[in-house]
N, C-alpha and C. Protein backbone atom coordinates (compact mmCIF):
# COMPACT_ATOMS: atom_id res chain seq x y z
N UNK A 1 -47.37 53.07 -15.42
CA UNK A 1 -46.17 52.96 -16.22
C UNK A 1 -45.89 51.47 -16.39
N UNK A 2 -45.93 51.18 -17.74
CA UNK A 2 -45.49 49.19 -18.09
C UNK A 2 -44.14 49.70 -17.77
N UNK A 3 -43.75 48.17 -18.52
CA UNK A 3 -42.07 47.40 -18.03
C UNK A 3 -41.52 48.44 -18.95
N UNK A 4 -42.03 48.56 -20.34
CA UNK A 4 -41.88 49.08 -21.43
C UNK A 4 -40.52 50.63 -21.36
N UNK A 5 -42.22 51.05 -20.60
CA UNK A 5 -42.06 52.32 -20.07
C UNK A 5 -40.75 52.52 -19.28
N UNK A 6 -40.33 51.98 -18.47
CA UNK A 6 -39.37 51.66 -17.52
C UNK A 6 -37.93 51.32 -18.06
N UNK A 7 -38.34 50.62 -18.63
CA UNK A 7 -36.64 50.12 -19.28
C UNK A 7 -36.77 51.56 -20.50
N UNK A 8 -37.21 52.25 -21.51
CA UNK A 8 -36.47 53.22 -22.07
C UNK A 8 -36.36 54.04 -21.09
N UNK A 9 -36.37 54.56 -19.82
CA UNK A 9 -36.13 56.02 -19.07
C UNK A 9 -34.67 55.26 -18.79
N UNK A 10 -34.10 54.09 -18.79
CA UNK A 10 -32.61 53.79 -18.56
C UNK A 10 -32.01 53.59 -20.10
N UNK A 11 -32.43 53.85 -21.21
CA UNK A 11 -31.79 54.19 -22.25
C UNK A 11 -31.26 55.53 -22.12
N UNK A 12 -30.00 55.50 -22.69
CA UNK A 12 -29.60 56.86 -22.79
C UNK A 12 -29.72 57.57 -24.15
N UNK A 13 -30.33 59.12 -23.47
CA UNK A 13 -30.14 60.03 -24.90
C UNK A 13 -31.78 59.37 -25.28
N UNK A 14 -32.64 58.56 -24.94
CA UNK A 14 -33.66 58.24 -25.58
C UNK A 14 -34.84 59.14 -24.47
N UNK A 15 -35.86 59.79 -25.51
CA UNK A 15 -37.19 60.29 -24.71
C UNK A 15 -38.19 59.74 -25.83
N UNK A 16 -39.36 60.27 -25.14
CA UNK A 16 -40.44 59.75 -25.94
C UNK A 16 -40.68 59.99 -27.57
N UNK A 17 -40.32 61.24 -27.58
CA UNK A 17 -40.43 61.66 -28.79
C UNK A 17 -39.60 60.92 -30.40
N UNK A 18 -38.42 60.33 -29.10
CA UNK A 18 -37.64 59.63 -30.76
C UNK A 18 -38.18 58.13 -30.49
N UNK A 19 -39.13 57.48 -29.93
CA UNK A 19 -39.39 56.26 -29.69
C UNK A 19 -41.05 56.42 -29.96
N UNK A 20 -41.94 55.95 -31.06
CA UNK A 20 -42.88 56.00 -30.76
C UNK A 20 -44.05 54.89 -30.54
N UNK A 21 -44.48 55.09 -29.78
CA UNK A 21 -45.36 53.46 -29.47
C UNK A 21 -46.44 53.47 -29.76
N UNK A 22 -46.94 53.99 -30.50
CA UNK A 22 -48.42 54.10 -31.43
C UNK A 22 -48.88 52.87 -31.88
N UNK A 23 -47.88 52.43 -32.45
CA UNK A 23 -48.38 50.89 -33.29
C UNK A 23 -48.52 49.92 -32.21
N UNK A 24 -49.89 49.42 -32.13
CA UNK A 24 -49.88 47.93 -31.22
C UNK A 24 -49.14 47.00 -31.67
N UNK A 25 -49.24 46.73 -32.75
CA UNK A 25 -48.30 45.31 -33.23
C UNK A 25 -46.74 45.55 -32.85
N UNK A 26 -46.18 47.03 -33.15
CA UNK A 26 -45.01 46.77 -32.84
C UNK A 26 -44.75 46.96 -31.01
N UNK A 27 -45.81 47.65 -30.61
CA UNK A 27 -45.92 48.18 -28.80
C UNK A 27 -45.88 46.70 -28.24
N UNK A 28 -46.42 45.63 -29.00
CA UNK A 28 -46.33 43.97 -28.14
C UNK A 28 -45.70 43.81 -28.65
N UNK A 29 -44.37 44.14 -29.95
CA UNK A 29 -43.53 42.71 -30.06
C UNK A 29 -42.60 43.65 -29.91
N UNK A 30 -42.17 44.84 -29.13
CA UNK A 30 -41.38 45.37 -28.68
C UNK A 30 -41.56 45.15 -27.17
N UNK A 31 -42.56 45.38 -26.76
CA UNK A 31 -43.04 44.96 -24.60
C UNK A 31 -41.96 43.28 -24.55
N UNK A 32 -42.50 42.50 -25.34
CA UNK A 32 -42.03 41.44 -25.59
C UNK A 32 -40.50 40.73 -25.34
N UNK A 33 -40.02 41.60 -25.92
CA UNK A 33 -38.63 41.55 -26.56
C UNK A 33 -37.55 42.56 -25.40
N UNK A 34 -37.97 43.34 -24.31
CA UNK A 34 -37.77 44.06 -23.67
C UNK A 34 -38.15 43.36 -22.54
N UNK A 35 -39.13 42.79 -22.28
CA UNK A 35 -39.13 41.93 -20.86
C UNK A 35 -38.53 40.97 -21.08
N UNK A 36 -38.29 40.09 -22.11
CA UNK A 36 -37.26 38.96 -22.22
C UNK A 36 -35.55 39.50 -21.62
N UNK A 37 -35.38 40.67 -22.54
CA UNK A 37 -33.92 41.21 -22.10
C UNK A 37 -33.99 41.85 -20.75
N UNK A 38 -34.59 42.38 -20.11
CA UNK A 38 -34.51 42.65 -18.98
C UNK A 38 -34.91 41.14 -17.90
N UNK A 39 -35.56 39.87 -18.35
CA UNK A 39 -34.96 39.24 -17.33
C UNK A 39 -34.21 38.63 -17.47
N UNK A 40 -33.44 38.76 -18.55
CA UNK A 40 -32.22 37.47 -19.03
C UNK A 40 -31.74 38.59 -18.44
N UNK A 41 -31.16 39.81 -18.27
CA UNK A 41 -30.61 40.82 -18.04
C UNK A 41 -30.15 40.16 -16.66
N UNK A 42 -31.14 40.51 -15.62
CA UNK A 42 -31.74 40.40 -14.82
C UNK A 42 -30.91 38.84 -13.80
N UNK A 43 -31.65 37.60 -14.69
CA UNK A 43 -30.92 36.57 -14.36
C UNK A 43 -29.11 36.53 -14.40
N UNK A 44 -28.79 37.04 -15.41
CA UNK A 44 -27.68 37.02 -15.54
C UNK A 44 -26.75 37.64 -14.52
N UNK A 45 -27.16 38.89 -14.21
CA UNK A 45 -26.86 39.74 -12.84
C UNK A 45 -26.46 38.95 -11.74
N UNK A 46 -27.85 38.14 -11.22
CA UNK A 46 -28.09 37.87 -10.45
C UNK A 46 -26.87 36.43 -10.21
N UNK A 47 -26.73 35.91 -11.02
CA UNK A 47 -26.07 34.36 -11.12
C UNK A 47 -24.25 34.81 -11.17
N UNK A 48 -24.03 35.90 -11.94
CA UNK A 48 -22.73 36.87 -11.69
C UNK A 48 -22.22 37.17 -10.29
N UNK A 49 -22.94 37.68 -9.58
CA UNK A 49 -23.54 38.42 -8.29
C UNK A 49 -22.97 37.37 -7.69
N UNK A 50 -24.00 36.08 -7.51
CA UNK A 50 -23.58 35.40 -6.61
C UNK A 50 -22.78 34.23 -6.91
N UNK A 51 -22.41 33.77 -7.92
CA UNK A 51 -21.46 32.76 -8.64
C UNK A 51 -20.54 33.31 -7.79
N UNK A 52 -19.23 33.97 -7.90
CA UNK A 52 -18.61 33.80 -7.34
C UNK A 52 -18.35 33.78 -5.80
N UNK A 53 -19.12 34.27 -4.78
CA UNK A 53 -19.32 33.74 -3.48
C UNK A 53 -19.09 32.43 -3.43
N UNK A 54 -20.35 32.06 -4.12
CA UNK A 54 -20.77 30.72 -3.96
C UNK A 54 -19.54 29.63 -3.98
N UNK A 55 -18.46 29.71 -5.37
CA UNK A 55 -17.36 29.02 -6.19
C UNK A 55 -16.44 29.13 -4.54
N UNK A 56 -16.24 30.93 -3.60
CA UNK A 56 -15.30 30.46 -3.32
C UNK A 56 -15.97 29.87 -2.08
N UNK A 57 -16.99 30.28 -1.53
CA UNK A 57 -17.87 29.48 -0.23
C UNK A 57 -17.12 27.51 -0.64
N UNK A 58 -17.34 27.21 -1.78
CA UNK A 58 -17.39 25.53 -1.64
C UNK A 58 -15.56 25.29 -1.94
N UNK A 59 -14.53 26.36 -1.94
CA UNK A 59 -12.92 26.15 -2.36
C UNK A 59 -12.89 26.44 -0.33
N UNK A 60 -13.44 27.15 -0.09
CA UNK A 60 -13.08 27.35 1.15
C UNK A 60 -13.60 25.88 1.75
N UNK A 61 -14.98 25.71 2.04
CA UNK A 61 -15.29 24.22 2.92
C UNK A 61 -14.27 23.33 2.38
N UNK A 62 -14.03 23.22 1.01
CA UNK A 62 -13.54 22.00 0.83
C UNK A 62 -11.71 22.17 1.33
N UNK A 63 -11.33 23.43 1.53
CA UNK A 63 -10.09 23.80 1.93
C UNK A 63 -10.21 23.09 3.90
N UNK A 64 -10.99 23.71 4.17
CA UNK A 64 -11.60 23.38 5.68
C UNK A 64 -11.73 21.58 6.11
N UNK A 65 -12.35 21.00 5.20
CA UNK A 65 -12.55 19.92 5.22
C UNK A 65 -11.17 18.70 5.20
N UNK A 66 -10.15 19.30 4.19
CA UNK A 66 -9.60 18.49 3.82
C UNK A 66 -7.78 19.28 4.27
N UNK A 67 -7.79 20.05 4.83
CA UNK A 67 -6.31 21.13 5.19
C UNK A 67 -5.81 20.01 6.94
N UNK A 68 -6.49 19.98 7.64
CA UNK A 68 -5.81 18.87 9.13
C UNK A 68 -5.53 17.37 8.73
N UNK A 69 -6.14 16.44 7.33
CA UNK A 69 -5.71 15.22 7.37
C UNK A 69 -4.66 15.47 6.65
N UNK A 70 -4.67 16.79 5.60
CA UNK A 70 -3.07 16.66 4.55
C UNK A 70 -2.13 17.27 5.33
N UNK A 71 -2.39 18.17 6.41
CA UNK A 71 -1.66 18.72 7.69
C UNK A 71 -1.17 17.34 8.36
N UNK A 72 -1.96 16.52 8.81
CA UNK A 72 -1.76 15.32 9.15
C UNK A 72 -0.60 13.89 8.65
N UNK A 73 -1.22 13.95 7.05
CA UNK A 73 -0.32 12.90 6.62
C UNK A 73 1.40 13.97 5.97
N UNK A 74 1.53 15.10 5.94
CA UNK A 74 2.41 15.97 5.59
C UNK A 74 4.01 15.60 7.27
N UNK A 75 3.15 15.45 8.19
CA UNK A 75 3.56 15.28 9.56
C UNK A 75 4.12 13.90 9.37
N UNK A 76 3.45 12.91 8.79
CA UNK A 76 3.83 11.42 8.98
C UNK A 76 4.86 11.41 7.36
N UNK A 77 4.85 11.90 6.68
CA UNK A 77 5.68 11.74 5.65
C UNK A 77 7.13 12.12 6.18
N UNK A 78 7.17 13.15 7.20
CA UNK A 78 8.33 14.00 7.61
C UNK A 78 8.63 13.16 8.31
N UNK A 79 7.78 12.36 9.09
CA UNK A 79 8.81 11.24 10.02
C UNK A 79 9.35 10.30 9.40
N UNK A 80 8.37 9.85 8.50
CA UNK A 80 9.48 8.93 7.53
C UNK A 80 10.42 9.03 6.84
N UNK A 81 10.43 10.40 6.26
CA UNK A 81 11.56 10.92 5.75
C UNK A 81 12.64 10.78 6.66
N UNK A 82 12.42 11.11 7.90
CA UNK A 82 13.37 10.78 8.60
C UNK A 82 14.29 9.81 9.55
N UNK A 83 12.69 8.67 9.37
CA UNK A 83 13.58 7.16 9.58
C UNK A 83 14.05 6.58 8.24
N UNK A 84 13.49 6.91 7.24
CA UNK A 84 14.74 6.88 5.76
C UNK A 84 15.90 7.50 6.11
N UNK A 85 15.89 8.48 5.92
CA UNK A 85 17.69 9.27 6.30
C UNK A 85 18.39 8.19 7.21
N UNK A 86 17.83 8.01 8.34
CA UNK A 86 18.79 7.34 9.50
C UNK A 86 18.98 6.06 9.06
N UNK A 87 17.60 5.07 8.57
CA UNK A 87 18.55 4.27 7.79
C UNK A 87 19.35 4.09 6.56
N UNK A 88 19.55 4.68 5.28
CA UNK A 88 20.36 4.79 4.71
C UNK A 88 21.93 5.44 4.92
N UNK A 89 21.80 6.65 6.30
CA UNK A 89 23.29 6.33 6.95
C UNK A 89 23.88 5.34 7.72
N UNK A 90 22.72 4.62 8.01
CA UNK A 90 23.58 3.86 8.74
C UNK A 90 24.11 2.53 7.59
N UNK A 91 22.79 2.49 6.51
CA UNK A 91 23.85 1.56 5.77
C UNK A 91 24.68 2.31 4.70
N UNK A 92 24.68 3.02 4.65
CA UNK A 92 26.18 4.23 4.15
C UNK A 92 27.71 3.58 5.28
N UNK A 93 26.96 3.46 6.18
CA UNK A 93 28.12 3.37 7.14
C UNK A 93 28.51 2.28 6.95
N UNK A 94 27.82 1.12 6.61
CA UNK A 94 27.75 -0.63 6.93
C UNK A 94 28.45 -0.82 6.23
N UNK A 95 28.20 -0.36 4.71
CA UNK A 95 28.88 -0.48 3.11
C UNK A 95 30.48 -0.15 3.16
N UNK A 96 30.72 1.00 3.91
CA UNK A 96 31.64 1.31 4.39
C UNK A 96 32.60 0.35 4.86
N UNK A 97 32.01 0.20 6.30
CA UNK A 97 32.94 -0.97 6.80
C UNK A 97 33.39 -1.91 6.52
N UNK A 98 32.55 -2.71 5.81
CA UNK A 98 32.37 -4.00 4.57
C UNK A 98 33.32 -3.86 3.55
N UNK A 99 33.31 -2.61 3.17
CA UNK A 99 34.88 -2.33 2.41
C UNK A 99 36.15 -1.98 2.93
N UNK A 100 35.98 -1.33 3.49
CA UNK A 100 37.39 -1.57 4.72
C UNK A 100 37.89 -2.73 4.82
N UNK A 101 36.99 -3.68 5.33
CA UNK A 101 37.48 -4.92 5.71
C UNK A 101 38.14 -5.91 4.65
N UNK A 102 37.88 -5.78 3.35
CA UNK A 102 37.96 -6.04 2.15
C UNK A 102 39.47 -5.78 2.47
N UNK A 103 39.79 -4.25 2.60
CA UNK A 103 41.50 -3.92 2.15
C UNK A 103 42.00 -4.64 3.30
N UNK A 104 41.44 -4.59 4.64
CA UNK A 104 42.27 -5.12 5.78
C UNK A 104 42.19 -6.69 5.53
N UNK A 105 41.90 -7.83 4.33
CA UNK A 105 42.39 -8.73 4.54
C UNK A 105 43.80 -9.27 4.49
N UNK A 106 44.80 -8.50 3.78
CA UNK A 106 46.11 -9.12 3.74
C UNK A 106 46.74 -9.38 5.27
N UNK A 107 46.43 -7.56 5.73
CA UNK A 107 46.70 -7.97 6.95
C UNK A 107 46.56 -8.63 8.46
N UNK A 108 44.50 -9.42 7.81
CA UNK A 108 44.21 -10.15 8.70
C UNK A 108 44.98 -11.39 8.60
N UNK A 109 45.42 -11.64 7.12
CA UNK A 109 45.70 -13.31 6.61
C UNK A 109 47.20 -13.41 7.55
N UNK A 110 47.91 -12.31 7.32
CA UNK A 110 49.20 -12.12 7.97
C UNK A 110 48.93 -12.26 9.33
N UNK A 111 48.23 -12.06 10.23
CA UNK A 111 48.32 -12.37 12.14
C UNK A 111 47.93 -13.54 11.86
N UNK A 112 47.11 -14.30 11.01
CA UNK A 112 46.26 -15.73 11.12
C UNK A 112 47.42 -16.55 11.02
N UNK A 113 48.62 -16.24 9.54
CA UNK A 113 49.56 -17.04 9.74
C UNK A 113 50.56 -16.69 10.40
N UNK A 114 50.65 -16.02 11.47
CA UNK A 114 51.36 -15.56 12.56
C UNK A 114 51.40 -16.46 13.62
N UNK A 115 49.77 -16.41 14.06
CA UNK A 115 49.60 -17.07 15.30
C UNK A 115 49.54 -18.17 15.05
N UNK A 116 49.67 -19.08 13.63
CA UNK A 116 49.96 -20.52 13.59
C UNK A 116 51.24 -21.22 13.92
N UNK A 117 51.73 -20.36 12.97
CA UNK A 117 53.20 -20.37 13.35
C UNK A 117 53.70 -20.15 14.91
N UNK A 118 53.19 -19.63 15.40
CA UNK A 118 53.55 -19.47 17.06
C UNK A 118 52.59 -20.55 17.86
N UNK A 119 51.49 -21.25 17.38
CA UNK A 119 51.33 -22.03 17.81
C UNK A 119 52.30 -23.45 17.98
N UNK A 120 52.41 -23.54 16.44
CA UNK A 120 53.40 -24.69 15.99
C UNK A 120 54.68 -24.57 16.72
N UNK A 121 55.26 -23.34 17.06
CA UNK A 121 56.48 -23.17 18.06
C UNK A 121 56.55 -23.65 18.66
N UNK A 122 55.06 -23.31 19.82
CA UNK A 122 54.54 -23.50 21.36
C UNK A 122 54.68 -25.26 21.46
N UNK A 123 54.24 -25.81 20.24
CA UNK A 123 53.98 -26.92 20.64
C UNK A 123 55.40 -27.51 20.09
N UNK A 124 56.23 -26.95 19.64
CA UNK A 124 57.60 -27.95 19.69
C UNK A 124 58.49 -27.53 20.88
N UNK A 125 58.00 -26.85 21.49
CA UNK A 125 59.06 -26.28 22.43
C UNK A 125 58.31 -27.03 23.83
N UNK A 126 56.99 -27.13 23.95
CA UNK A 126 56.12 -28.07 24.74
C UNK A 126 56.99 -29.97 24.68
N UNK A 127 56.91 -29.76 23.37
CA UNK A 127 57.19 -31.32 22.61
C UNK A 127 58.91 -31.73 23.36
N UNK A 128 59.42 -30.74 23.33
CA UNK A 128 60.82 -30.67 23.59
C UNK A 128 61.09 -30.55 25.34
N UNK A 129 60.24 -29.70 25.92
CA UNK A 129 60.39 -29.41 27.61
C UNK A 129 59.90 -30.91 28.12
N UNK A 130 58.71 -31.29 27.33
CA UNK A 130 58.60 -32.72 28.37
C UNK A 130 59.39 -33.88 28.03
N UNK A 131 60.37 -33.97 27.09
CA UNK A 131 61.18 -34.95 26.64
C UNK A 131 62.17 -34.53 27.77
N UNK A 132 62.69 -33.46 27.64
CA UNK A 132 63.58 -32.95 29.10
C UNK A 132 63.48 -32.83 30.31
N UNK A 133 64.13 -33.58 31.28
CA UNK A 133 63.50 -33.26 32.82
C UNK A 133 63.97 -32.01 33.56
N UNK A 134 64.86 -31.52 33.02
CA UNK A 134 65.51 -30.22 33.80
C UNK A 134 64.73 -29.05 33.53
N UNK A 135 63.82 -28.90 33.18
CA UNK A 135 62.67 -27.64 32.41
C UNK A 135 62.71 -26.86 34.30
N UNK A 136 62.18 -25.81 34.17
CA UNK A 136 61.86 -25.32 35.48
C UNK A 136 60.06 -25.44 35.28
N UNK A 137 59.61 -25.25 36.40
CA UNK A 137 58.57 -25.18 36.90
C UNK A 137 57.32 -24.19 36.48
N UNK A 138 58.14 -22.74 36.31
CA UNK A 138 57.37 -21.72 35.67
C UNK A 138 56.85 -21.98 34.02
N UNK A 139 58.25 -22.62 33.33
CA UNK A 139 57.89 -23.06 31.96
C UNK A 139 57.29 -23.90 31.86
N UNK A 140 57.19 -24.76 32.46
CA UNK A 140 56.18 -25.81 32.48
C UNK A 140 54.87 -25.29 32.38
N UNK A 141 54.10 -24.63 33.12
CA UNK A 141 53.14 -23.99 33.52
C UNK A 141 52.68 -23.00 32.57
N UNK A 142 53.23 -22.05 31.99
CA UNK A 142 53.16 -21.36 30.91
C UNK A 142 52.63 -22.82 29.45
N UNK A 143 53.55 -23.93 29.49
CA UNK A 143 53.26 -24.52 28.54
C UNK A 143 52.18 -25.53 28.29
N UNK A 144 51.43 -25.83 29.71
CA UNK A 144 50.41 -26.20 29.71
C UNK A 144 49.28 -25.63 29.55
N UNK A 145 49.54 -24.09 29.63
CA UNK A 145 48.13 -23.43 30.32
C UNK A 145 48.09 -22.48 28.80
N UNK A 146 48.88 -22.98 27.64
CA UNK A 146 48.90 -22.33 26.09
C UNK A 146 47.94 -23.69 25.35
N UNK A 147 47.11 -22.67 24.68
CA UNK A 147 46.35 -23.81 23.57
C UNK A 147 47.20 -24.32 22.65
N UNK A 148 46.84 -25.19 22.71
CA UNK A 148 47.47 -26.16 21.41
C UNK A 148 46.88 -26.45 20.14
N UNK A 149 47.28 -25.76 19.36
CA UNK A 149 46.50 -26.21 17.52
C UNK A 149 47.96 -26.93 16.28
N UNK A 150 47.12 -27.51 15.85
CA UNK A 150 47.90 -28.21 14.34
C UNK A 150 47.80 -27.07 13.29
């Protein structure tokens, strides 16, 4: 039995009688034309078959290969993410304060010219106890032991 032979018994509905192979010229350029399609057939199967194994065999290694360093740098992004966060609250916080301090100047300027003014007191009332000899002893002492500014 040729190839011939072989590939019509997998035709369907075909027997010998409606196929006849009498003619040599057409019996070789039909053998011909029938072993070509049966191994392109054939190849094609075969490359179907295993193409996709193969496609996911090399998605998998390359999944394998490359899944613990992006596991890896996924880990170090998260830490940075999270020394970002901590520092942008804390300069959330800084910005903050920095403006605060902004509104609290009137009332820093107000103790500054407070305590000048109570300096300038200190020192006329200093200016005045040592011109006087009757001062007591305690005031004295208090008035030495106060800084003195202009």
């Amino acid at each position: 039995m040729n190839s011939l032979e072989s590939f019509v018994k997998f035709i369907p509905n075909a027997n010998s009688a409606t196929i006849t192979l009498n003619t040599p010229a057409i019996l070789t350029d039909v053998e011909v034309k029938a072993r070509k399609l049966v191994n392109n057939l054939n190849d094609s199967l075969y490359e179907n078959s295993n193409e996709p194994s193969l496609g996911l065999f090399r998605v998998q290694e390359h999944v394998r290969k490359t899944v613990p360093s992006l596991s890896k740098k996924k880990t170090e992004i998260d830490s940075f993410t999270q020394t970002v966060k901590g520092s942008s609250f804390d300069l959330e916080y800084s910005i903050e304060a920095v403006n605060k301090l902004k509104d609290a100047d009137p009332v820093l300027e107000s103790i500054h010219n407070l305590l000048n003014e109570t300096l300038k007191s200190a020192n006329n009332l200093n200016a005045k106890k040592s011109s006087t000899p009757s001062t007591n002893r305690r005031t004295q002492s208090v008035l030495k032991s106060s800084p003195s500014m202009n």
